[in-house]
N, C-alpha and C. Protein backbone atom coordinates (compact mmCIF):
# COMPACT_ATOMS: atom_id res chain seq x y z
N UNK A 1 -4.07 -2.68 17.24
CA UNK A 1 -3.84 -3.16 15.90
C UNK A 1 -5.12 -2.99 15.09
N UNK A 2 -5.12 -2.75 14.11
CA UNK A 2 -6.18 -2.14 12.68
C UNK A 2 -6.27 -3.42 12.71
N UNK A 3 -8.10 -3.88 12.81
CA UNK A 3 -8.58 -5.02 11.60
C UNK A 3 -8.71 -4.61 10.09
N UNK A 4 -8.28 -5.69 9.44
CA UNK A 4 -8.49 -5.17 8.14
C UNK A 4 -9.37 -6.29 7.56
N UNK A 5 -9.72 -6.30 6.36
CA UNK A 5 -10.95 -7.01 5.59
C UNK A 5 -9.96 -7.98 4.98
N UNK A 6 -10.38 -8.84 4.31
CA UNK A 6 -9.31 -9.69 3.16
C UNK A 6 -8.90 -8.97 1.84
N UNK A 7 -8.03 -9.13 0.93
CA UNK A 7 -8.35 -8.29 -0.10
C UNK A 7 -9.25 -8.18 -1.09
N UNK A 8 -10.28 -9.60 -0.70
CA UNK A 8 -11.27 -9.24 -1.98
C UNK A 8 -12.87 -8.67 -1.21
N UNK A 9 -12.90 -8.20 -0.09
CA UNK A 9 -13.51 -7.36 0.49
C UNK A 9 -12.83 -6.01 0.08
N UNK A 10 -11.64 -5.53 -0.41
CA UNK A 10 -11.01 -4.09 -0.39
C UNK A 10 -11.13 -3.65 -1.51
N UNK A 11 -11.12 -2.37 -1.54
CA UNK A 11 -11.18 -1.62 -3.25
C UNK A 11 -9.90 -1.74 -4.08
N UNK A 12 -10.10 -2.01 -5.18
CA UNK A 12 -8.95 -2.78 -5.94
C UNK A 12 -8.62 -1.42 -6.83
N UNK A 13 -7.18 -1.44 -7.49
CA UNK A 13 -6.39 -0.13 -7.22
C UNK A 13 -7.07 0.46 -8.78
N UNK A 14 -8.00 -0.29 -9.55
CA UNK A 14 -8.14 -0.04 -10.74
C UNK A 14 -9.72 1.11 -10.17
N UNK A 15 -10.00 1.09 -8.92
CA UNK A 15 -11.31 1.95 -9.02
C UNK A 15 -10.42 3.64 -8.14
N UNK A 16 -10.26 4.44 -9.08
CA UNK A 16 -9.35 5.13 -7.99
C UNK A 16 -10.18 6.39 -7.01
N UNK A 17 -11.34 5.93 -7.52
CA UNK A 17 -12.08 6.82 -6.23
C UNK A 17 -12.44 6.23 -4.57
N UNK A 18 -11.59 4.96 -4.89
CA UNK A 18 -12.08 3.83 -3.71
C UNK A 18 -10.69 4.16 -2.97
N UNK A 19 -11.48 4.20 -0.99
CA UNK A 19 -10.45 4.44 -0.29
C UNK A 19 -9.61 3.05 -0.18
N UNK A 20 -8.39 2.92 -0.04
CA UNK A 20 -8.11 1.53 0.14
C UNK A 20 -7.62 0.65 0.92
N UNK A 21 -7.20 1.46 2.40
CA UNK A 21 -7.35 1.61 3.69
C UNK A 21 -6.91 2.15 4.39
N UNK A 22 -7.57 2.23 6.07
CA UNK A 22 -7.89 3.14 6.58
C UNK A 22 -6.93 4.32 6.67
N UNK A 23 -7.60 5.68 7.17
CA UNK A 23 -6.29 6.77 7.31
C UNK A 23 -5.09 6.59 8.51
N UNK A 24 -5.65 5.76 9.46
CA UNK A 24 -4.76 5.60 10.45
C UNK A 24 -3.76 4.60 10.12
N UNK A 25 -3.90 3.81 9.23
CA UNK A 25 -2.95 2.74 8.91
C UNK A 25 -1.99 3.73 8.04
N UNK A 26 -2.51 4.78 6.91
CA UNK A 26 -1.57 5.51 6.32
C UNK A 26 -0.71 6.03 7.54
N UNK A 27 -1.26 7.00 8.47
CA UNK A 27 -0.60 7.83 9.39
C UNK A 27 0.45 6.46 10.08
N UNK A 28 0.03 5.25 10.44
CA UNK A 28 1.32 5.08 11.19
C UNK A 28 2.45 4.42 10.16
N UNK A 29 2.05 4.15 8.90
CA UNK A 29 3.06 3.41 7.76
C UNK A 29 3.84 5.08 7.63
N UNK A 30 3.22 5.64 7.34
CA UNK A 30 4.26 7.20 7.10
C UNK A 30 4.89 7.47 7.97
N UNK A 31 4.61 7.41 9.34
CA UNK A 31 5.63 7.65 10.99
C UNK A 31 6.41 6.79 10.41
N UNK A 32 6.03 5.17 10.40
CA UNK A 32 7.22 4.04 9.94
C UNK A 32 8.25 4.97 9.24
N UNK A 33 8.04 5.20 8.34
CA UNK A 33 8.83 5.24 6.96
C UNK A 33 9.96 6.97 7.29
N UNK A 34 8.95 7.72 8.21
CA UNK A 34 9.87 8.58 8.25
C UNK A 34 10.74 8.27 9.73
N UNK A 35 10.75 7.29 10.57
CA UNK A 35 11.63 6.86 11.34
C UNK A 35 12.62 5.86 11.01
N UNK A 36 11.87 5.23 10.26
CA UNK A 36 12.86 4.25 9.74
C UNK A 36 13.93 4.49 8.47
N UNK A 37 13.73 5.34 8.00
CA UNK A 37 14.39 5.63 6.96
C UNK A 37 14.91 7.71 6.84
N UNK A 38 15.81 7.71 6.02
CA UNK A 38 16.04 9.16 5.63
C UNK A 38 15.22 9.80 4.85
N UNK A 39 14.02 9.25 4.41
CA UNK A 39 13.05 10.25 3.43
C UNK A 39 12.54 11.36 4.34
N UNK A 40 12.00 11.81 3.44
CA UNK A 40 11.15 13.28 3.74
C UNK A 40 10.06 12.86 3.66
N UNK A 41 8.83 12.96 4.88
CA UNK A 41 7.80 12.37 4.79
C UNK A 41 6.25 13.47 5.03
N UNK A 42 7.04 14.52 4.46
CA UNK A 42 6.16 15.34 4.75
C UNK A 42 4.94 15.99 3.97
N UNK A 43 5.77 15.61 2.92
CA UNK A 43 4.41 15.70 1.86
C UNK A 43 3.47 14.18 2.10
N UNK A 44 4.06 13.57 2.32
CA UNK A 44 3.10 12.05 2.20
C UNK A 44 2.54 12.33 3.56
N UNK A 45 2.61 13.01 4.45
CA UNK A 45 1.77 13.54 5.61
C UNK A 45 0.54 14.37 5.40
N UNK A 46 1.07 15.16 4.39
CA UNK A 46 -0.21 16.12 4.04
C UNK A 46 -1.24 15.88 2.84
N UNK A 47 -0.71 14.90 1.99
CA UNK A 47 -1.12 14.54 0.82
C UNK A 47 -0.52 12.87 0.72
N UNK A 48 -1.24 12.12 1.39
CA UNK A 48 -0.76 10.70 1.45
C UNK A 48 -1.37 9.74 0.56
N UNK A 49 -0.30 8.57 0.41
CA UNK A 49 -0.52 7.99 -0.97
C UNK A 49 -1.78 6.65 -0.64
N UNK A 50 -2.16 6.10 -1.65
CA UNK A 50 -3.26 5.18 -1.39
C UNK A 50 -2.24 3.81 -1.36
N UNK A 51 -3.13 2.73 -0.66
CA UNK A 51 -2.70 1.47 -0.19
C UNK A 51 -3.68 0.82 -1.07
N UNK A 52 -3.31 -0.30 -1.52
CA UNK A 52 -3.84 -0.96 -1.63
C UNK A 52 -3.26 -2.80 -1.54
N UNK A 53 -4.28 -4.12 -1.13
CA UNK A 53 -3.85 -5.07 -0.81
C UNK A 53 -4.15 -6.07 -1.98
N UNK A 54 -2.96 -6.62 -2.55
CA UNK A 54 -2.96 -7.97 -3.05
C UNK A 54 -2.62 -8.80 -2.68
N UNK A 55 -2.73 -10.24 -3.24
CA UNK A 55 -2.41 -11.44 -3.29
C UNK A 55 -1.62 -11.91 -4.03
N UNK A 56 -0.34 -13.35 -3.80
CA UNK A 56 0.28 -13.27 -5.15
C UNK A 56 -0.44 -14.05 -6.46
N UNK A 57 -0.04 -14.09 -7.06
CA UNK A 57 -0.53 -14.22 -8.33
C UNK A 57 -1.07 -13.39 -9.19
N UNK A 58 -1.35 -12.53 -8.83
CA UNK A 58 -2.49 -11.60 -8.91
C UNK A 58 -1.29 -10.09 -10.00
N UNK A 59 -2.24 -9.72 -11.24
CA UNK A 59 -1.19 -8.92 -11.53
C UNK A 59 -1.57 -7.39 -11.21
N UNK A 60 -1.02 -6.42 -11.14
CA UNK A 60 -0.94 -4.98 -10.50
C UNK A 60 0.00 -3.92 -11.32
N UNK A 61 -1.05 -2.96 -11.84
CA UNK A 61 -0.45 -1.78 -12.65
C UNK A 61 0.77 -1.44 -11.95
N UNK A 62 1.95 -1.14 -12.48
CA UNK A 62 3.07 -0.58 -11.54
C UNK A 62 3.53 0.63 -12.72
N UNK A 63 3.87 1.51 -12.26
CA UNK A 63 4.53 2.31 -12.97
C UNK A 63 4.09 2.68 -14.13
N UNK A 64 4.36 2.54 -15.69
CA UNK A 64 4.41 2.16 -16.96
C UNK A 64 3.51 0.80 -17.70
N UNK A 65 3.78 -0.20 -16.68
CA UNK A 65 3.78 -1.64 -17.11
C UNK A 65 2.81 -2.00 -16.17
N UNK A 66 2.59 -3.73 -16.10
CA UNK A 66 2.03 -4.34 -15.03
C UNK A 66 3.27 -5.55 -14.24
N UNK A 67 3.17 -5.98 -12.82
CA UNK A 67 3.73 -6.95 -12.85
C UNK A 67 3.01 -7.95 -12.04
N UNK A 68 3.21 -9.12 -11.89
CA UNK A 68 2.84 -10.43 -11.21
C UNK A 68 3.41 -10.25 -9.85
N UNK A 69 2.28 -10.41 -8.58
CA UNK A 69 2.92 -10.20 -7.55
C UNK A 69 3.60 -12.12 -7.12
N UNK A 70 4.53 -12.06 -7.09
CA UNK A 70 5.27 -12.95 -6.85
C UNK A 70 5.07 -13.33 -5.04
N UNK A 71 5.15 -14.96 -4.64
CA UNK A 71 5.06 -14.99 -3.32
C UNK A 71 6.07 -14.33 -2.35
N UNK A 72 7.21 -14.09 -2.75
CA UNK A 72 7.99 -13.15 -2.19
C UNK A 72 8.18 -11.73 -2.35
N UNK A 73 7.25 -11.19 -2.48
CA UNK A 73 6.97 -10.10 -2.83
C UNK A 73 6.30 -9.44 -1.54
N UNK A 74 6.83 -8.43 -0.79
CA UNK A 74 6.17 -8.35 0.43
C UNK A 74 5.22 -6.23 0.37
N UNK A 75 5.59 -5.96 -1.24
CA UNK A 75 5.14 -4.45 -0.93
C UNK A 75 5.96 -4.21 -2.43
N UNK A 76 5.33 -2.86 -2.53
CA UNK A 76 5.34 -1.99 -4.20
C UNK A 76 4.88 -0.84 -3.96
N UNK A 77 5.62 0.28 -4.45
CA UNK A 77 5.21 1.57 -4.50
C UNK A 77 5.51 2.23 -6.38
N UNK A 78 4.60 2.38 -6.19
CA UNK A 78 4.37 3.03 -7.73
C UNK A 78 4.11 4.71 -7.76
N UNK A 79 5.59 4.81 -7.76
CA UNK A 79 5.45 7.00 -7.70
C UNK A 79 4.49 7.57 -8.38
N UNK A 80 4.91 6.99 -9.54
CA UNK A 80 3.52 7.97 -10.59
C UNK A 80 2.17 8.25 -9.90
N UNK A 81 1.96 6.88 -9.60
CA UNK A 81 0.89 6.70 -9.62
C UNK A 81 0.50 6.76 -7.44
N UNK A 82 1.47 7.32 -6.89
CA UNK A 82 1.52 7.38 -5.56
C UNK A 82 0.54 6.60 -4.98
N UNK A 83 0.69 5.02 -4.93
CA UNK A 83 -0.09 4.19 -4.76
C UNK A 83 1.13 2.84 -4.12
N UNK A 84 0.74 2.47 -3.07
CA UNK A 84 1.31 1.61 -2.62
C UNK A 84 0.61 -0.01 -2.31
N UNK A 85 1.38 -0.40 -2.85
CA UNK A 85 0.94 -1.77 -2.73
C UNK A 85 1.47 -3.07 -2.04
N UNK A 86 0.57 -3.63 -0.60
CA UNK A 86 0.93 -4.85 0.36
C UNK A 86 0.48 -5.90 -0.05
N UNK A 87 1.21 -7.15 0.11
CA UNK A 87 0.94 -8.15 -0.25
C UNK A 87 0.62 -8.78 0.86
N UNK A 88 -0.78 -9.55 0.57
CA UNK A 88 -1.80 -9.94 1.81
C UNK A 88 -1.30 -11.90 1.77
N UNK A 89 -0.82 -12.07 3.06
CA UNK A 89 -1.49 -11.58 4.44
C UNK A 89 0.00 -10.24 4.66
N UNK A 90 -1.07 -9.84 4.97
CA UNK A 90 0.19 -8.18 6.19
C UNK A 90 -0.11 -8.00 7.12
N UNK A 91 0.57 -8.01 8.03
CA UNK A 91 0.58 -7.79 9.47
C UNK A 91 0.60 -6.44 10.01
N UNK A 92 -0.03 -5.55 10.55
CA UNK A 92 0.39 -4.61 11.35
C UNK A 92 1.02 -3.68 11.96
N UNK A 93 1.57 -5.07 12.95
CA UNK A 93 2.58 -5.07 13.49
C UNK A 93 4.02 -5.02 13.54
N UNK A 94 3.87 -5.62 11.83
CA UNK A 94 5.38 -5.69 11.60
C UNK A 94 5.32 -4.87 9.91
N UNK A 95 5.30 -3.34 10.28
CA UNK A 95 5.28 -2.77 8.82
C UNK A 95 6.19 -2.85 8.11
């Protein structure tokens, strides 16, 4: 299992030259996503999208707009902007 930092140790999605974690956490969220689901994960294999971790309350560019990550809010992917976003605490283990 990946240690990860808290999110206010991590690069926040507004600096976009900041990695936002590690490549191996991308590589096994992309296995996830192309086992678990019918996408095509092959471009996000070769050209994979950035992570980044919030908290709720906390608001986060999405798309067009911004929104409030809500406590039930467990994840966000923003195409445009091929940037994905976990809501901390995240586990691992259970992608």
């Amino acid at each position: 299992m990946l240690a990860l930092a808290t999110p206010t140790a991590l690069a926040r999605a507004t600096d976009p030259d900041s990695c936002f974690a590690p490549p191996e956490l991308l590589v096994d969220l992309i296995d996830w996503i192309g086992e678990e689901t019918g996408y095509d994960v092959t471009r996000s294999r070769t050209t994979p999208p950035r992570i980044a971790f919030y908290v709720a309350g906390e608001t986060i560019p999405y798309e067009s707009t911004e929104i409030v990550v809500e406590s039930d809010l467990q994840g966000a992917y923003d195409a445009s902007g091929r940037l994905v976003y976990l809501v901390w605490p995240w586990d691992a283990t259970n992608p």
